[in-house]
C-alpha atoms as a PDB file:
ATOM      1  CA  UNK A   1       0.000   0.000   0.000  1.00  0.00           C
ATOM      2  CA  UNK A   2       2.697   2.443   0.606  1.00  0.00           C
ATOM      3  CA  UNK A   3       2.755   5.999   3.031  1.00  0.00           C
ATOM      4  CA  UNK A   4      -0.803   7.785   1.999  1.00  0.00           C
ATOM      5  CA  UNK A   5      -1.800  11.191   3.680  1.00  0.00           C
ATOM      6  CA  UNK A   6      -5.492  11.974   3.350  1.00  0.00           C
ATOM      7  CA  UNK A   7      -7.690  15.030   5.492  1.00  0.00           C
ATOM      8  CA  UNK A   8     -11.103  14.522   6.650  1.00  0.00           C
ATOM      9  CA  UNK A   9     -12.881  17.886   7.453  1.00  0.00           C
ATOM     10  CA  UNK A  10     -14.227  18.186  10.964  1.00  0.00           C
ATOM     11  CA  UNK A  11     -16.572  20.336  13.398  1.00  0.00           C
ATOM     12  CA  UNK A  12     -14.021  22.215  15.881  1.00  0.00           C
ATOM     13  CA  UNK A  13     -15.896  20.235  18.728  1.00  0.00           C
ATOM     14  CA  UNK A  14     -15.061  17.225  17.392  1.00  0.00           C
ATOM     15  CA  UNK A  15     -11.668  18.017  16.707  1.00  0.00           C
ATOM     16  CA  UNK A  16     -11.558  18.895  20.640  1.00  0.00           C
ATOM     17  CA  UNK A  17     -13.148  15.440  20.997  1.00  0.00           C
ATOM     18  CA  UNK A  18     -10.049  13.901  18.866  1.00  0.00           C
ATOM     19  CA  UNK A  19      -7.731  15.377  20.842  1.00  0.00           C
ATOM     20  CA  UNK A  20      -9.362  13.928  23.991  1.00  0.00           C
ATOM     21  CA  UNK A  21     -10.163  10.301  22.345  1.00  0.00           C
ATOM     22  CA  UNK A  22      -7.751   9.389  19.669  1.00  0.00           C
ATOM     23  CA  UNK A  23      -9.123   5.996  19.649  1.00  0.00           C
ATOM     24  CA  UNK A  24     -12.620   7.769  19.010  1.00  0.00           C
ATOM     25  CA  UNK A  25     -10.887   9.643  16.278  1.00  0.00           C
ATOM     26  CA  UNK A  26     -10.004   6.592  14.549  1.00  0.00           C
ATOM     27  CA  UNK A  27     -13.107   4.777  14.532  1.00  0.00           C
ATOM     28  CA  UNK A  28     -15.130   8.337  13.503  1.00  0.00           C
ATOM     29  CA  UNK A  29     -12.477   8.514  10.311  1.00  0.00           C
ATOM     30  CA  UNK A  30     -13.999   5.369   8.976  1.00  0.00           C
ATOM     31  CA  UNK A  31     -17.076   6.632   7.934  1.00  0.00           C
ATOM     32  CA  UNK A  32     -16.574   6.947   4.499  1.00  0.00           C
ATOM     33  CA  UNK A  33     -19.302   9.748   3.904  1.00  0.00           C
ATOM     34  CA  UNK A  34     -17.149  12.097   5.804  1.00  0.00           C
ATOM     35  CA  UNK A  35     -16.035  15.206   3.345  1.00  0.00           C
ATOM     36  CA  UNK A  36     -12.433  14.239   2.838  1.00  0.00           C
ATOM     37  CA  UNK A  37      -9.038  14.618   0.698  1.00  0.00           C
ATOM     38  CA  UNK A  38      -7.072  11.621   0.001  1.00  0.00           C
ATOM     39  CA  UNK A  39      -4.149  11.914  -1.499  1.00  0.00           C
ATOM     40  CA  UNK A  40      -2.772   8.976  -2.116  1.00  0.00           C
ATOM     41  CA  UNK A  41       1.006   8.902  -2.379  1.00  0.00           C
ATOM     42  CA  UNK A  42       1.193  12.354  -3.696  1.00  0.00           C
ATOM     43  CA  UNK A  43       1.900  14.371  -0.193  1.00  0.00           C
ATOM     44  CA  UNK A  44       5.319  14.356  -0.578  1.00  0.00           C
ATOM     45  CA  UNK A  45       5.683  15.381  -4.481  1.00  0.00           C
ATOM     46  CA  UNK A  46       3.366  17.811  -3.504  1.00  0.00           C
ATOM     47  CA  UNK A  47       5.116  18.996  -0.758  1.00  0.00           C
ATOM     48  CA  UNK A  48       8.019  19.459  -2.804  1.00  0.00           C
ATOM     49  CA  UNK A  49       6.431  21.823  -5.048  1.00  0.00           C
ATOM     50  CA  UNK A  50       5.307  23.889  -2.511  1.00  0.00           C
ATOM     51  CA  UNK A  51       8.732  24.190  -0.509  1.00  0.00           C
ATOM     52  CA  UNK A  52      10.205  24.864  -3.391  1.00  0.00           C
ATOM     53  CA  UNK A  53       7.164  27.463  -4.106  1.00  0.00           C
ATOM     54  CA  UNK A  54       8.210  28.856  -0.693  1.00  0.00           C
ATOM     55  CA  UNK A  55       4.261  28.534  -0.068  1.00  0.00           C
ATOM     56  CA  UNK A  56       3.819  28.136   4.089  1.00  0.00           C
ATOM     57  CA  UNK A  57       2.252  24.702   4.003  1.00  0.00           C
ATOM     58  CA  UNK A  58       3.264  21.405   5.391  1.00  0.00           C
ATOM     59  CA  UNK A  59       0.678  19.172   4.629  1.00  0.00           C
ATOM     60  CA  UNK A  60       3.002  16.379   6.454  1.00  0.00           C
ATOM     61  CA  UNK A  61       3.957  18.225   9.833  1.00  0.00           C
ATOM     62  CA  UNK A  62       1.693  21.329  10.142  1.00  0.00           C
ATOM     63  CA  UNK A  63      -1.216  20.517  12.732  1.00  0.00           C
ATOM     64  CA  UNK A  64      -0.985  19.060  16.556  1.00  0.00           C
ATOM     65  CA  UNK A  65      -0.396  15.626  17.392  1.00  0.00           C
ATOM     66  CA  UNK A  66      -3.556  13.831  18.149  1.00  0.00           C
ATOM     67  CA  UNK A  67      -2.138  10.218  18.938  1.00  0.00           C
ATOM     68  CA  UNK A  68       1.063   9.128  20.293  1.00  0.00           C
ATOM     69  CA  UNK A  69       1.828   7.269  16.777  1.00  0.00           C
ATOM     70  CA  UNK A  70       1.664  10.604  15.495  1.00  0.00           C
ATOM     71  CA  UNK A  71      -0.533   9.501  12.340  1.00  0.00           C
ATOM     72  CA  UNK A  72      -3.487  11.930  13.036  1.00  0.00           C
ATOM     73  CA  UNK A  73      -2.852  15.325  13.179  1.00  0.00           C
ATOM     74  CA  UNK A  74      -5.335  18.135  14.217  1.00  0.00           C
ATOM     75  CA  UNK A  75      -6.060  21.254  11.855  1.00  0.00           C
ATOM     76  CA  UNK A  76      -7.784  24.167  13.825  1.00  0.00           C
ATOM     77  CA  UNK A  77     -10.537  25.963  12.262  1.00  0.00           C
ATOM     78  CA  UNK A  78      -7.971  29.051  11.801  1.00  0.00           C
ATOM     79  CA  UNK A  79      -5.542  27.036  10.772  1.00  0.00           C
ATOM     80  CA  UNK A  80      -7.751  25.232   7.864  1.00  0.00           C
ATOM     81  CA  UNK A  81      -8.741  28.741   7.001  1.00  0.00           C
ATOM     82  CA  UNK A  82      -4.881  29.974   6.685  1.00  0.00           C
ATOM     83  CA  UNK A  83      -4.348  27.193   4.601  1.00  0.00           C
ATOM     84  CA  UNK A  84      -6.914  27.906   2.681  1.00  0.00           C
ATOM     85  CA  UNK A  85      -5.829  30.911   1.600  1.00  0.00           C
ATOM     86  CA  UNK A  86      -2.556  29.893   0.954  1.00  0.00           C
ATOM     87  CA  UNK A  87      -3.212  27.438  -1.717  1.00  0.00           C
ATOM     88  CA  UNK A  88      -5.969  29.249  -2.982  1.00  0.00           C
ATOM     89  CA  UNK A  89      -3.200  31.825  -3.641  1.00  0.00           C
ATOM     90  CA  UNK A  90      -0.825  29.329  -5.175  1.00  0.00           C
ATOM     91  CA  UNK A  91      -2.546  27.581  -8.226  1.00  0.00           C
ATOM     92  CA  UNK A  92      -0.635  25.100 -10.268  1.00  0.00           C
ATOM     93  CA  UNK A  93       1.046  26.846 -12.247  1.00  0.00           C
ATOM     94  CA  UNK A  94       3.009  28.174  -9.754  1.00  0.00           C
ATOM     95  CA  UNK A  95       3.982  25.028  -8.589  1.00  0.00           C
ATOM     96  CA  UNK A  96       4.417  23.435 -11.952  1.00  0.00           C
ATOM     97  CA  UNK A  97       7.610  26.068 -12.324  1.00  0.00           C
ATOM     98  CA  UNK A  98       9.172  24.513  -9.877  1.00  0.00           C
ATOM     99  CA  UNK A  99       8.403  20.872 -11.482  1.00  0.00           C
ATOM    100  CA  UNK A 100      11.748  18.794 -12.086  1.00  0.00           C
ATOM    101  CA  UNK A 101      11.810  15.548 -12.426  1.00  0.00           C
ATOM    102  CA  UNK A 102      15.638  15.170 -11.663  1.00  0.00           C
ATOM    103  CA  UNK A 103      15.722  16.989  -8.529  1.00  0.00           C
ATOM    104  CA  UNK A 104      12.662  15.134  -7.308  1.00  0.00           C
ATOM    105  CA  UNK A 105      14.704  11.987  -8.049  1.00  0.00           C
ATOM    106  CA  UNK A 106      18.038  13.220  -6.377  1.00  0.00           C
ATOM    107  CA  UNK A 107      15.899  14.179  -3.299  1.00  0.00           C
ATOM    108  CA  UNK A 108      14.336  10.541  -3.114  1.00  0.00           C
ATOM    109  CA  UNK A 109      10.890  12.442  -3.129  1.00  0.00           C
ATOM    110  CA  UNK A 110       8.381   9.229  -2.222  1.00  0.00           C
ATOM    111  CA  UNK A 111       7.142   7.873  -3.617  1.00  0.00           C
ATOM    112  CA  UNK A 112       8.664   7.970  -7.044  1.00  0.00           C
ATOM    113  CA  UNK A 113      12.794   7.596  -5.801  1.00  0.00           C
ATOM    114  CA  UNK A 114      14.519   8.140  -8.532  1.00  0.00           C
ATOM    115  CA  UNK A 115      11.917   7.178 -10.764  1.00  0.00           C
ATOM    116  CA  UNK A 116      10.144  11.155 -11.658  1.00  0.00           C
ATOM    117  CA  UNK A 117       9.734  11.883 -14.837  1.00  0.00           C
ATOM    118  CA  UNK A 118       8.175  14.164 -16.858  1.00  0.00           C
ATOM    119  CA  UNK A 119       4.489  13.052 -17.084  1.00  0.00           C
ATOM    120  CA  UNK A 120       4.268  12.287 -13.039  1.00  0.00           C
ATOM    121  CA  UNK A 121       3.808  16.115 -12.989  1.00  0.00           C
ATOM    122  CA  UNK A 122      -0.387  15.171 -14.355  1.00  0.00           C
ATOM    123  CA  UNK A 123      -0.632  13.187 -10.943  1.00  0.00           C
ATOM    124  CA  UNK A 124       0.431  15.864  -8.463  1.00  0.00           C
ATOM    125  CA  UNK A 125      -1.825  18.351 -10.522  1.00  0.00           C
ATOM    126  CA  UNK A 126      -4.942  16.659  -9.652  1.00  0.00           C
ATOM    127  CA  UNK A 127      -4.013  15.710  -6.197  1.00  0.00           C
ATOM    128  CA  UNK A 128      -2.768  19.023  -5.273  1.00  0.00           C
ATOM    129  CA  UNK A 129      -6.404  20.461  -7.235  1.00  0.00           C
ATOM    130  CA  UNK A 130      -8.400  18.154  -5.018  1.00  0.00           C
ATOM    131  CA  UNK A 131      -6.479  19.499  -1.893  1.00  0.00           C
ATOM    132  CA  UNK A 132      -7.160  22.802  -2.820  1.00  0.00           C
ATOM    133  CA  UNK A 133     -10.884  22.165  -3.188  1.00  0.00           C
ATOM    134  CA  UNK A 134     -11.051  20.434   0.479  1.00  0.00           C
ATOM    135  CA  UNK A 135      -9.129  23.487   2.164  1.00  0.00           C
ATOM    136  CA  UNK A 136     -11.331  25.743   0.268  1.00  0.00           C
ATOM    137  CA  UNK A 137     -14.443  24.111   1.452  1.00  0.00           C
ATOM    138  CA  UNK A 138     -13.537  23.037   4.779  1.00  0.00           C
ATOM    139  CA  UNK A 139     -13.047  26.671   5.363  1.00  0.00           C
ATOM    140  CA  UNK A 140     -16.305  28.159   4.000  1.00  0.00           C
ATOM    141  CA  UNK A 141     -17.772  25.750   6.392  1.00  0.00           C
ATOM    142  CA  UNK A 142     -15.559  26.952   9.467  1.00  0.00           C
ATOM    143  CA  UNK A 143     -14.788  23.287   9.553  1.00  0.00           C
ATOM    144  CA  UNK A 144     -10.945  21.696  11.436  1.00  0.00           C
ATOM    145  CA  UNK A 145      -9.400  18.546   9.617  1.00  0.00           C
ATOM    146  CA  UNK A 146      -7.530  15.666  10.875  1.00  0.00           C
ATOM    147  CA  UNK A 147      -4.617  14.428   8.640  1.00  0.00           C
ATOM    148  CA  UNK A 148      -3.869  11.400   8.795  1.00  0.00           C
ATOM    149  CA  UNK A 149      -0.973   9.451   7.617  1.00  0.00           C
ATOM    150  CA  UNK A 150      -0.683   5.547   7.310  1.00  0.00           C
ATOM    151  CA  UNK A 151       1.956   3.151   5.786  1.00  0.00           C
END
């Protein structure tokens, strides 16, 4: 299956009750009719693009801890919102300038290693679309997320 790194969008109180119940977290991030972002082994090509975009967004260690595994992490509702507006501020394009296959390869950027070429650029376009539609709509709803990572 590989590291994936998906966000479901929350209510505030029950990111406050993820914080206190991590175990009620996990079971609540099951239900699959949740509004959510998965995506997929893109986080870290994406992440890429936007620290080389010098865009203030860590979609792998922004957040607070909500477990001791550290696989969930907890987005406030101002934090979803300053997110937000930093990707809706950065659209593709931007990123895409920044797009090298080699450098992605030389920086063993998962989960491609040394494999990046030039038409893996397609896959972090949609991802990083989708992501920018959750953020966008998690904070016209006033909504938190909870990130969570498994591998």
């Amino acid at each position: 299956m590989g590291m994936t790194l998906s966000f479901t969008r929350v209510t505030p109180e029950e990111l406050d009750r993820a914080f206190a119940d991590p175990e009620w977290a996990r079971e609540y991030l099951d239900d699959e009719d949740l509004p959510c972002c998965f995506l997929e082994k893109s986080w870290a090509g994406i992440q890429f693009l936007l620290d080389e975009a010098e865009v203030g967004v860590d979609v792998y260690e922004d957040g607070d801890p909500i477990d001791e595994e550290c696989t969930l992490f907890g987005w406030s509702d101002s934090m979803v919102a300053a997110t937000a507006k930093a990707l809706s501020a950065t659209p593709f394009e931007v990123l895409a300038g920044y797009y090298d296959p080699r450098k992605l390869s030389e920086k063993d950027v998962y989960p491609m290693k040394h494999l990046w070429d030039a038409d893996d650029i397609d896959y972090l376009r949609l991802n990083y679309r989708d992501l920018v539609v959750f953020f966008e709509e998690a904070a016209a709803s006033g909504g938190a997320a909870i990130r969570d990572f498994s591998f």
